[in-house]
PDB file of N, CA and C in Angstrom:
ATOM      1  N   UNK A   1    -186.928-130.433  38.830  1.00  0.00           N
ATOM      2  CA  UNK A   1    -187.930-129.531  38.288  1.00  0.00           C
ATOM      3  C   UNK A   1    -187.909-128.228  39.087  1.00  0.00           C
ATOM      4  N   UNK A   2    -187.650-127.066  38.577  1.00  0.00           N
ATOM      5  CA  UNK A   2    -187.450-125.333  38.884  1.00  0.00           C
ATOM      6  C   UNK A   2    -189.175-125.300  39.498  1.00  0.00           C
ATOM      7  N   UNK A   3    -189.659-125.255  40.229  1.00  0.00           N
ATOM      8  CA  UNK A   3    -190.797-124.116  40.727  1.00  0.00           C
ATOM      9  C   UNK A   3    -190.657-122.956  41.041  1.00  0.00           C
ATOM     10  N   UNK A   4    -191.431-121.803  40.725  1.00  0.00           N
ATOM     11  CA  UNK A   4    -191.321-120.545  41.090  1.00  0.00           C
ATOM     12  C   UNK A   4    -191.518-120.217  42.467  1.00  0.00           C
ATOM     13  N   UNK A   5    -191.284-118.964  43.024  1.00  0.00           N
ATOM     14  CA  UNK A   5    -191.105-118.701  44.399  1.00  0.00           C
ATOM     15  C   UNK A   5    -192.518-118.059  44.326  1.00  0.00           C
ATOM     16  N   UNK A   6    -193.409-118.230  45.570  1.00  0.00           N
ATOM     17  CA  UNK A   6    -194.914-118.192  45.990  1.00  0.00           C
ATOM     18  C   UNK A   6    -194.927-116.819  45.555  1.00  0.00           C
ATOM     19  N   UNK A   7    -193.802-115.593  45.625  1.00  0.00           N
ATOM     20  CA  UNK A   7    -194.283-113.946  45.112  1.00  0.00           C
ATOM     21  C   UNK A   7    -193.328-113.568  44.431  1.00  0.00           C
ATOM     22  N   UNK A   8    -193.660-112.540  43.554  1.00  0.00           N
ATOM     23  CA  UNK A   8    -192.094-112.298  42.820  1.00  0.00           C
ATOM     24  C   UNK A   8    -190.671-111.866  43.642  1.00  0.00           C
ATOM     25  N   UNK A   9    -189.518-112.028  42.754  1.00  0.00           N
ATOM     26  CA  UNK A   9    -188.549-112.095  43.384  1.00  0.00           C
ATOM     27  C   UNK A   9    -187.947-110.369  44.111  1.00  0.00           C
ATOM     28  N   UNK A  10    -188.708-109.175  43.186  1.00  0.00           N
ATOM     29  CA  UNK A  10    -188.794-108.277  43.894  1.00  0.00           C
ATOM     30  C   UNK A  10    -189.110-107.804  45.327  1.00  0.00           C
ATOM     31  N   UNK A  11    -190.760-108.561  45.506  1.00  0.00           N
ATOM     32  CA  UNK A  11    -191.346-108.523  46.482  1.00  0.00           C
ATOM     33  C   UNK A  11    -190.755-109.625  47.909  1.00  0.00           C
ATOM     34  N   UNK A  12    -189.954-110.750  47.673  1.00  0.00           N
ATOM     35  CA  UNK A  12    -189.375-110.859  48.315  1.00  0.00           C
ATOM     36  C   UNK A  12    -188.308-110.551  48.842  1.00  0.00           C
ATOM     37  N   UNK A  13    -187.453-109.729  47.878  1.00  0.00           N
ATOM     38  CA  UNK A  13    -186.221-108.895  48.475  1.00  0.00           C
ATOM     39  C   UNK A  13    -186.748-107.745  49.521  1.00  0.00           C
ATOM     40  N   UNK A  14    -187.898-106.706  48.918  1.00  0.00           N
ATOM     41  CA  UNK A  14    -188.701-106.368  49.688  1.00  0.00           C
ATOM     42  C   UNK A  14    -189.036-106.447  51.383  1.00  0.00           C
ATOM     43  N   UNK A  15    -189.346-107.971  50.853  1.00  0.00           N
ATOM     44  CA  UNK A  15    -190.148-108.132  52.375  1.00  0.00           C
ATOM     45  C   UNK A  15    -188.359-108.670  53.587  1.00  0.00           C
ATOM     46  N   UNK A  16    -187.487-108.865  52.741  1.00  0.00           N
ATOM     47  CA  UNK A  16    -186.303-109.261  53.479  1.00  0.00           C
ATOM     48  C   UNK A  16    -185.582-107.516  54.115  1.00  0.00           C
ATOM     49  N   UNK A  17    -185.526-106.727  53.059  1.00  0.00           N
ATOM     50  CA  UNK A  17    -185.058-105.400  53.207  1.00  0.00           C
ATOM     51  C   UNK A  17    -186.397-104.456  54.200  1.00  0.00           C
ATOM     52  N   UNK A  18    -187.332-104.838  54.275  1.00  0.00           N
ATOM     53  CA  UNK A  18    -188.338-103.968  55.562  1.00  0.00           C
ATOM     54  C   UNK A  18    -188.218-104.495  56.529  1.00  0.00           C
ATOM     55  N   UNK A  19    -187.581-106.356  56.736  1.00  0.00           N
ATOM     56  CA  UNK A  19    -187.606-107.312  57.955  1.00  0.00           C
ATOM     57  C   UNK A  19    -186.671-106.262  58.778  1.00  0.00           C
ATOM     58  N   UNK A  20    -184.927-106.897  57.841  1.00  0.00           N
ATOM     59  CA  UNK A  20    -183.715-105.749  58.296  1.00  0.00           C
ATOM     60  C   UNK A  20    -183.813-104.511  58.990  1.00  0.00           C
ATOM     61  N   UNK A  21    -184.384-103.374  57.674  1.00  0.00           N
ATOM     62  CA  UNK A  21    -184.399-101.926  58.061  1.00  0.00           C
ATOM     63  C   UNK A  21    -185.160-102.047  59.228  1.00  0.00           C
ATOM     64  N   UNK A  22    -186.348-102.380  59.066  1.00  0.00           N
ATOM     65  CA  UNK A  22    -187.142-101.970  60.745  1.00  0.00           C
ATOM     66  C   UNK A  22    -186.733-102.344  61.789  1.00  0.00           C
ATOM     67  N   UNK A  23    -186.347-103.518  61.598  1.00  0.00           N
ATOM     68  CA  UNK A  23    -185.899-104.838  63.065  1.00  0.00           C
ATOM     69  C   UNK A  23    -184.067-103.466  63.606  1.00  0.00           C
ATOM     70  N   UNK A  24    -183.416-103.380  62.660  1.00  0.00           N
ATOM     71  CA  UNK A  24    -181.950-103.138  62.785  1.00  0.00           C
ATOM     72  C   UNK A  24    -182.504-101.397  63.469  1.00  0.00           C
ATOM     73  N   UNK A  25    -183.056-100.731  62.970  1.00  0.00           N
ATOM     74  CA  UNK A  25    -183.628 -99.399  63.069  1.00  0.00           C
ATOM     75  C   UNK A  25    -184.191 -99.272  64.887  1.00  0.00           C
ATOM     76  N   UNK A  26    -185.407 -99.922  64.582  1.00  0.00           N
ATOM     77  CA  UNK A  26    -185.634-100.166  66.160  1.00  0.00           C
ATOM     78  C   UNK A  26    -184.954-100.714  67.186  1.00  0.00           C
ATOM     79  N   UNK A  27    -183.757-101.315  66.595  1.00  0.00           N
ATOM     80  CA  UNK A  27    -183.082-101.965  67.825  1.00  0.00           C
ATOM     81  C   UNK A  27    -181.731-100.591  68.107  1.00  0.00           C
ATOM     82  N   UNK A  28    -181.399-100.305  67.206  1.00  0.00           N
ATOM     83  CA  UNK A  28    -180.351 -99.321  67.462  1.00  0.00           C
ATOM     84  C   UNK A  28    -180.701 -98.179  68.002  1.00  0.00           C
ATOM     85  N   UNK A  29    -181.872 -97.447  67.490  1.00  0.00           N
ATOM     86  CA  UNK A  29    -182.114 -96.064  68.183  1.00  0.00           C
ATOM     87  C   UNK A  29    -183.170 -96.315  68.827  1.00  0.00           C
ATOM     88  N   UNK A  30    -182.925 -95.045  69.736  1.00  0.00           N
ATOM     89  CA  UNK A  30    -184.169 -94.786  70.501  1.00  0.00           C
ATOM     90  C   UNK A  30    -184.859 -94.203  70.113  1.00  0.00           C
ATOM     91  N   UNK A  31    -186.120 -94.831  69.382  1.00  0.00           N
ATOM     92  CA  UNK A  31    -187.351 -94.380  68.719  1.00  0.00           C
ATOM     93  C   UNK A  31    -187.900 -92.652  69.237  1.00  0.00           C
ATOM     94  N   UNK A  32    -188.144 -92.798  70.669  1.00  0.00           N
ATOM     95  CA  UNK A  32    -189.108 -92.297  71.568  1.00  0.00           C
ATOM     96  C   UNK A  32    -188.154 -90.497  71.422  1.00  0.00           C
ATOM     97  N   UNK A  33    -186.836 -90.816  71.774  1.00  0.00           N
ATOM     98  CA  UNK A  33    -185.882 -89.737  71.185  1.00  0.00           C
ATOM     99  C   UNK A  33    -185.988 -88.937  69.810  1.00  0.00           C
ATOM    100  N   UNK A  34    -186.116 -89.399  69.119  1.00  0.00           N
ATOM    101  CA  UNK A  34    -186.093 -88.880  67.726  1.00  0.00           C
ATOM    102  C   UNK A  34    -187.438 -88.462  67.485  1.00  0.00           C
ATOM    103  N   UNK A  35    -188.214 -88.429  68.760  1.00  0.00           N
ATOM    104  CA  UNK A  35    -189.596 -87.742  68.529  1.00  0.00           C
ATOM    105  C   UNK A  35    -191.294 -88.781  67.957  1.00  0.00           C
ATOM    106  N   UNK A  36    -190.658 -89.613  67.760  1.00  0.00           N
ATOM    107  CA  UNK A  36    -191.603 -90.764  67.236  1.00  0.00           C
ATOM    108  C   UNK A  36    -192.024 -90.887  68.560  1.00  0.00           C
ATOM    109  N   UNK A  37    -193.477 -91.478  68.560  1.00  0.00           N
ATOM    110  CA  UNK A  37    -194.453 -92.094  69.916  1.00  0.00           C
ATOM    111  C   UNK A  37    -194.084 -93.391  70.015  1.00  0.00           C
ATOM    112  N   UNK A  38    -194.086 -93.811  70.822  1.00  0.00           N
ATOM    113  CA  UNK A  38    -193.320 -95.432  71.211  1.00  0.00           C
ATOM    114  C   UNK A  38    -194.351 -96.448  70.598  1.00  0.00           C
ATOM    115  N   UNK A  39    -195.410 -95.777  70.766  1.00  0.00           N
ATOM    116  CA  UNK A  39    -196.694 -96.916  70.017  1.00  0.00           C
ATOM    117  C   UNK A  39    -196.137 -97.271  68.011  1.00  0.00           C
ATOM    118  N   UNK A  40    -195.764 -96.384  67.427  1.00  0.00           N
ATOM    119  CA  UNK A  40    -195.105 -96.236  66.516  1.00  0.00           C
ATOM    120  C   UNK A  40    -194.142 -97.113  66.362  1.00  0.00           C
ATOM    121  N   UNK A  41    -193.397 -96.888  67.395  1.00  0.00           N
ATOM    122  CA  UNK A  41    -191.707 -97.746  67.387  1.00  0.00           C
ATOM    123  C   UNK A  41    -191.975 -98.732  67.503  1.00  0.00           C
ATOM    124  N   UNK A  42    -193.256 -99.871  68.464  1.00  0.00           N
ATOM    125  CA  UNK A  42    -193.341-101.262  68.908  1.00  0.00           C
ATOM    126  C   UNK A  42    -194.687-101.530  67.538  1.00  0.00           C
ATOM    127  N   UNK A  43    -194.947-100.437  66.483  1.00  0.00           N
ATOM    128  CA  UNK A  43    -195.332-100.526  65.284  1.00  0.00           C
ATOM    129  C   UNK A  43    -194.158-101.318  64.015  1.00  0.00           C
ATOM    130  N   UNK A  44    -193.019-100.581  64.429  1.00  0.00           N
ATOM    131  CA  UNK A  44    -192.334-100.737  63.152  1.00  0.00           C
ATOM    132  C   UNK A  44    -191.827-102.138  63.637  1.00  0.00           C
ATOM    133  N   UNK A  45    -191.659-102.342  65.262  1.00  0.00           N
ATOM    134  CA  UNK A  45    -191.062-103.612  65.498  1.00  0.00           C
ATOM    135  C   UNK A  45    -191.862-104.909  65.112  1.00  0.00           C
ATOM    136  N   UNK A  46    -193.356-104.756  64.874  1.00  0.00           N
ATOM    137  CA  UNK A  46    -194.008-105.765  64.487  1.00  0.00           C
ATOM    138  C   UNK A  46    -194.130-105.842  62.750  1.00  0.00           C
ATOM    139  N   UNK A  47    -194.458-105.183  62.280  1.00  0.00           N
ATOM    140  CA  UNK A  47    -194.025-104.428  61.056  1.00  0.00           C
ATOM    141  C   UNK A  47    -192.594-105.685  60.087  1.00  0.00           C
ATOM    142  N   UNK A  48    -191.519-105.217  61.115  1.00  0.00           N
ATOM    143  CA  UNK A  48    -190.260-105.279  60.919  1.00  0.00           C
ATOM    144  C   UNK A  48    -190.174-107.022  60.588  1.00  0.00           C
ATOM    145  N   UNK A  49    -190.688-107.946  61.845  1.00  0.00           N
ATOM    146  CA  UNK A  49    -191.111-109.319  62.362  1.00  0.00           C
ATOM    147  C   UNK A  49    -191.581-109.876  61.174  1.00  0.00           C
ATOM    148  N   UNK A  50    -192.956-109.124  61.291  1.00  0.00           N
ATOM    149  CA  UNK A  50    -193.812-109.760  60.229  1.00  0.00           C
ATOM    150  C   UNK A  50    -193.502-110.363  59.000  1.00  0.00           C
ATOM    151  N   UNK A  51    -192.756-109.213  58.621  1.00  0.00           N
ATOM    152  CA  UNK A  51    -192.048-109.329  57.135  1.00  0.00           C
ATOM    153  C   UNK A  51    -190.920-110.395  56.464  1.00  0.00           C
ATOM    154  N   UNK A  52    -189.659-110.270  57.953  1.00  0.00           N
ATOM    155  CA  UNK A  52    -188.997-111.012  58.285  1.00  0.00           C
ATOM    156  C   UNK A  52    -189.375-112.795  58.038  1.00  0.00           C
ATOM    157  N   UNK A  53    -190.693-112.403  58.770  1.00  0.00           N
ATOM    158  CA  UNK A  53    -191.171-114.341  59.066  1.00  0.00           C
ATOM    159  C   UNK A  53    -191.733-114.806  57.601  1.00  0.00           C
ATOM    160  N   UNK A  54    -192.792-113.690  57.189  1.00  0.00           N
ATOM    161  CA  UNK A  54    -192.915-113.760  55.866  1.00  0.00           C
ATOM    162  C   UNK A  54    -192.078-114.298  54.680  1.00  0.00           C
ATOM    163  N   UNK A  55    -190.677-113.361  54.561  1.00  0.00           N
ATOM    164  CA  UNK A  55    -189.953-113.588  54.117  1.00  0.00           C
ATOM    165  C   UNK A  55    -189.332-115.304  54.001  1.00  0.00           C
ATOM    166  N   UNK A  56    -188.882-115.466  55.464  1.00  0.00           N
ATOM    167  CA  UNK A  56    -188.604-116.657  55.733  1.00  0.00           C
ATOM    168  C   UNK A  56    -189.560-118.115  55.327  1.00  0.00           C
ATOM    169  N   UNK A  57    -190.760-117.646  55.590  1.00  0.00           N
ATOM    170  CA  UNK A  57    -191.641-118.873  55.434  1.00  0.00           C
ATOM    171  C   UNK A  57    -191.533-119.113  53.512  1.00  0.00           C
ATOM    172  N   UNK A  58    -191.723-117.906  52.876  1.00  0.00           N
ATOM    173  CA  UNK A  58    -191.491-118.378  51.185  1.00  0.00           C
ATOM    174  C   UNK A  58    -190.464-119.013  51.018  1.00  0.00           C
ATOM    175  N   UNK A  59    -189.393-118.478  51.839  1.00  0.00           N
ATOM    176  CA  UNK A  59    -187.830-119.213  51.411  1.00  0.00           C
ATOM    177  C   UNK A  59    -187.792-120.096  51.920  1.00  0.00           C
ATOM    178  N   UNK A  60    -188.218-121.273  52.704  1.00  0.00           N
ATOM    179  CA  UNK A  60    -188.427-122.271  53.184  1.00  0.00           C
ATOM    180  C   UNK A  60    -189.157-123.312  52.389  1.00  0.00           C
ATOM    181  N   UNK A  61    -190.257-123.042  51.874  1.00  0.00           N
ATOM    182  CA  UNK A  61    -190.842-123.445  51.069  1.00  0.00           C
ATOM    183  C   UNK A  61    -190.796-123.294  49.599  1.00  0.00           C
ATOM    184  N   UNK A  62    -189.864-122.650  48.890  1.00  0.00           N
ATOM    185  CA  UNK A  62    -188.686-122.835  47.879  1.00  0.00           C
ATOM    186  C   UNK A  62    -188.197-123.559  47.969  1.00  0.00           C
ATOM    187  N   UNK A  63    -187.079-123.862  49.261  1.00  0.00           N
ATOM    188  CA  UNK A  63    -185.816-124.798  49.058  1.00  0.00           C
ATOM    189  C   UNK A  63    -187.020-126.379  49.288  1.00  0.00           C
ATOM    190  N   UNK A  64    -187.917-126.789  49.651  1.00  0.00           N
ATOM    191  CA  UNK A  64    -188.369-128.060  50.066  1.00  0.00           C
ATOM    192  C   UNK A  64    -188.681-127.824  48.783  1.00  0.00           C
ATOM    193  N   UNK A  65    -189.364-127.251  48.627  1.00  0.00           N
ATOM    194  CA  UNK A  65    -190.608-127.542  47.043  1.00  0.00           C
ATOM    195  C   UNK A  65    -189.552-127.781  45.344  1.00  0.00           C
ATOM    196  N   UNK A  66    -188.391-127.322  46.097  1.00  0.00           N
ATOM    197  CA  UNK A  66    -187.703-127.200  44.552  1.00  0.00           C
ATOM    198  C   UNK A  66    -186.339-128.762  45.056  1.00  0.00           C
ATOM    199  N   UNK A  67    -186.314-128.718  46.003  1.00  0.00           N
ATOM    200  CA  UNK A  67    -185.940-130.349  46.944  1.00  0.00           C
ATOM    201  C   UNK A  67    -184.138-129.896  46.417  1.00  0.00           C
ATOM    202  N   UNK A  68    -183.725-128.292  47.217  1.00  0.00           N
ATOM    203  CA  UNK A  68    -182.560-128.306  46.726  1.00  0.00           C
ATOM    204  C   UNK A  68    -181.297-128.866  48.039  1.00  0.00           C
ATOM    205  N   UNK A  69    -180.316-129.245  47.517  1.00  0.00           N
ATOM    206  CA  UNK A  69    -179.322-130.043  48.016  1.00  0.00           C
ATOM    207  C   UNK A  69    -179.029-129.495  49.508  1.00  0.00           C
ATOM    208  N   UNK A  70    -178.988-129.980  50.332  1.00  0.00           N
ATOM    209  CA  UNK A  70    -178.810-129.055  51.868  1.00  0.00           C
ATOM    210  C   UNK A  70    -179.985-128.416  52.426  1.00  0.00           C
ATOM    211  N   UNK A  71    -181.487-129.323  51.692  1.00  0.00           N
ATOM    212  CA  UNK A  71    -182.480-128.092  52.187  1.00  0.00           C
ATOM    213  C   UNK A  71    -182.513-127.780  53.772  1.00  0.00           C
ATOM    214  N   UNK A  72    -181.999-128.634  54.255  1.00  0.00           N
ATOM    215  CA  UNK A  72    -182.504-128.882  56.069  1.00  0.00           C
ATOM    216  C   UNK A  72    -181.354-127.920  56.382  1.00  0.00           C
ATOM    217  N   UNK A  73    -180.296-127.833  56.106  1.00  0.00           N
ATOM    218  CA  UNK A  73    -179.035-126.743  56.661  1.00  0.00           C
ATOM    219  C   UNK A  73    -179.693-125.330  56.260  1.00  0.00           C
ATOM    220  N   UNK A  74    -180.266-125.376  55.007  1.00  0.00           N
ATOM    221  CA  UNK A  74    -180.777-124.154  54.856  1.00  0.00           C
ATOM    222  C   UNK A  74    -182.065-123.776  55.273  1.00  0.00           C
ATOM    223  N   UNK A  75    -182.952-124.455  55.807  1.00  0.00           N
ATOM    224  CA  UNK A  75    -183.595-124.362  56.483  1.00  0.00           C
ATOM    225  C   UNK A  75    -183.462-123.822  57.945  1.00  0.00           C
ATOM    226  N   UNK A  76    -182.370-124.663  58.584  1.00  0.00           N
ATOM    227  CA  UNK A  76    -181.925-123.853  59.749  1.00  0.00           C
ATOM    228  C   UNK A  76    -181.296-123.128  59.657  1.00  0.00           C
ATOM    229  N   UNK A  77    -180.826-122.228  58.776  1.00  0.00           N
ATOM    230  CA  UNK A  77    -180.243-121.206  58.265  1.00  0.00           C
ATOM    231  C   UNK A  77    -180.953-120.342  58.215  1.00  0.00           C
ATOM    232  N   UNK A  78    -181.888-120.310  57.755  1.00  0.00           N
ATOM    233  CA  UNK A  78    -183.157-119.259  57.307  1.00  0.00           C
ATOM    234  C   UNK A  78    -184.151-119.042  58.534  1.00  0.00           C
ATOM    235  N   UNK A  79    -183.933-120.248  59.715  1.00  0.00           N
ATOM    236  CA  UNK A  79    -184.707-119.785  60.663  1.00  0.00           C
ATOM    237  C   UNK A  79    -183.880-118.721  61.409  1.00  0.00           C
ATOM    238  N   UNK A  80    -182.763-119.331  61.616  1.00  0.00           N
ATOM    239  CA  UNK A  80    -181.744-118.292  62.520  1.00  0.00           C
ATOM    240  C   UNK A  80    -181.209-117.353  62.589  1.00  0.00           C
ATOM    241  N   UNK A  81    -181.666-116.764  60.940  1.00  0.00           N
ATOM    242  CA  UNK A  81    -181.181-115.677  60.969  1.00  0.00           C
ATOM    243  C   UNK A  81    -182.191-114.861  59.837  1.00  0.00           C
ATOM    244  N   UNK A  82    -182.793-115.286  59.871  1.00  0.00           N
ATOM    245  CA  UNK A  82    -184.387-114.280  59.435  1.00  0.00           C
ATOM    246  C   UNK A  82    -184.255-114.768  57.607  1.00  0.00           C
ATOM    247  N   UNK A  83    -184.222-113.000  57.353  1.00  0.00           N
ATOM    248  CA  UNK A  83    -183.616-113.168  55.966  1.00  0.00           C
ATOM    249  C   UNK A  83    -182.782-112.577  55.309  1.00  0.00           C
ATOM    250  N   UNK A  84    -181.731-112.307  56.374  1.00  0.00           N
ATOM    251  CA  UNK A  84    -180.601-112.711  56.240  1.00  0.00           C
ATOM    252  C   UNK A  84    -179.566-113.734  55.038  1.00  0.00           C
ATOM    253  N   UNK A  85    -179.878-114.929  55.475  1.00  0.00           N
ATOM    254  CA  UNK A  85    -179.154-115.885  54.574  1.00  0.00           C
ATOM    255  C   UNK A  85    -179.818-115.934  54.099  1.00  0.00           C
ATOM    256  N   UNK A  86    -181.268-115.591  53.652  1.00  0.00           N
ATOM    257  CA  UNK A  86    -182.020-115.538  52.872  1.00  0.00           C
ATOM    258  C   UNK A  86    -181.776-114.703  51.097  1.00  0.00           C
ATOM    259  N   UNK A  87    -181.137-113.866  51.961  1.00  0.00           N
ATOM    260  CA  UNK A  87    -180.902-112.894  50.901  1.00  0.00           C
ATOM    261  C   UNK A  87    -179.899-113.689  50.363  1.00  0.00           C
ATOM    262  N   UNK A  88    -178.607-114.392  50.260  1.00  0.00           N
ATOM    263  CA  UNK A  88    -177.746-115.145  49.679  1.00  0.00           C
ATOM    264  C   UNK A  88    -178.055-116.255  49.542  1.00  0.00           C
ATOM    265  N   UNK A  89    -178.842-117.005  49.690  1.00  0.00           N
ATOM    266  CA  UNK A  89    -179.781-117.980  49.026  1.00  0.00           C
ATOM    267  C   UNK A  89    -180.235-117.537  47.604  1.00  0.00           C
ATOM    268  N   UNK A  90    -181.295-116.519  47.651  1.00  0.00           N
ATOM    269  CA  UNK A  90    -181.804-115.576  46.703  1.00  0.00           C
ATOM    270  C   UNK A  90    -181.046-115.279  45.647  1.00  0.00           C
ATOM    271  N   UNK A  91    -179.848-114.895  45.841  1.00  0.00           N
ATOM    272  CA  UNK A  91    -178.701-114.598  44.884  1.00  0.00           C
ATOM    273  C   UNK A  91    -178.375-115.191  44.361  1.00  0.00           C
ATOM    274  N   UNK A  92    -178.053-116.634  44.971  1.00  0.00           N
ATOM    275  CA  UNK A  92    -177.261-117.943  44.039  1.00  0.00           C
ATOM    276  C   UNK A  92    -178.594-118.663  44.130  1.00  0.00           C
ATOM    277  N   UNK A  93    -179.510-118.801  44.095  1.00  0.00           N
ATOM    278  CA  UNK A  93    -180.843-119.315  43.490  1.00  0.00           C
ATOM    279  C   UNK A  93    -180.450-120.394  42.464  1.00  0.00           C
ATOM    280  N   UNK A  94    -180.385-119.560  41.471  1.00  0.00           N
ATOM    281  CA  UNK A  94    -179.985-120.434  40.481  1.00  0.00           C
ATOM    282  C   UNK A  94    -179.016-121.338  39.904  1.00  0.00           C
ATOM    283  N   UNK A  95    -177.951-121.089  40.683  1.00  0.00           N
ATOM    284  CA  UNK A  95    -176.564-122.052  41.094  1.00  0.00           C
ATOM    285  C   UNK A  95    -177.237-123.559  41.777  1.00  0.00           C
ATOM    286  N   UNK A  96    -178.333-123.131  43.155  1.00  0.00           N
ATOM    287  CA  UNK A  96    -178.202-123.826  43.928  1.00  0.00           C
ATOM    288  C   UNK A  96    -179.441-125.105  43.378  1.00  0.00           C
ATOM    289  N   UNK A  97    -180.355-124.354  42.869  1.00  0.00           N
ATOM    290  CA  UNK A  97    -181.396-125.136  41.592  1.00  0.00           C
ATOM    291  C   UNK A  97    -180.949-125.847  40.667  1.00  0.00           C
ATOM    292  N   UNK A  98    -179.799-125.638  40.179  1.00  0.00           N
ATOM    293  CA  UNK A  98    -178.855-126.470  39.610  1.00  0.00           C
ATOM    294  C   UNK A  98    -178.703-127.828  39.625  1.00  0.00           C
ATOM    295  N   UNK A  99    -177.872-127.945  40.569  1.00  0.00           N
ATOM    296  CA  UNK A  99    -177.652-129.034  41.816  1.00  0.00           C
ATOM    297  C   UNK A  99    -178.890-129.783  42.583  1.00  0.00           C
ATOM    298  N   UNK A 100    -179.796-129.147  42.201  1.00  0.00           N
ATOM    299  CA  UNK A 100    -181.095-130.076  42.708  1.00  0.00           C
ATOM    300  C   UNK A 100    -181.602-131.158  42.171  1.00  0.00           C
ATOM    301  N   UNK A 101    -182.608-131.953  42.369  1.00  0.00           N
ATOM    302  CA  UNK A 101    -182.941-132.725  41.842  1.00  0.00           C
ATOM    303  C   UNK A 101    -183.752-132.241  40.051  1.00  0.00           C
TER     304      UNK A 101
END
């Protein structure tokens, strides 16, 4: 049985693409350089987290709730690397729903 994902599938690409941009953004430059206040920068880094975990916790609770094949690999998949493999989860969604129960 298909269950839907807790927010639409926009809003979770979303919350995977603000995890990235902010997390990848703040780690590469120096905020404080480019004129931004550092309170700002350890802004976008929580910001960045938030979203990330967000992200992760719906996609976690997709793969259990929809009981798809490998949920526990993808589970530790999705912890380790945010949302990341999240995002290719997302993609083949429906391949992998397939194959589920």
């Amino acid at each position: 049985m298909r269950k839907k994902l807790l927010l639409p599938l926009n809003m979770v690409y979303l919350l995977i693409l603000v995890g990235f941009a902010f997390s990848f953004f703040t780690i590469s430059f120096d905020v404080p350089a480019l004129g931004v206040p550092p309170k700002v920068g350890s802004l976008l880094v929580y910001v960045g987290l938030i979203s990330s975990f967000a992200a992760s916790v719906i996609l976690i609770i997709d793969v259990f709730s929809n009981n798809v094949n490998g949920k526990y690999l993808w589970t530790v998949a999705i912890l380790f690397s945010g949302g990341l493999i999240g995002f290719f989860y997302l993609r083949g969604r429906d391949y992998y729903l397939k194959g589920s129960d």
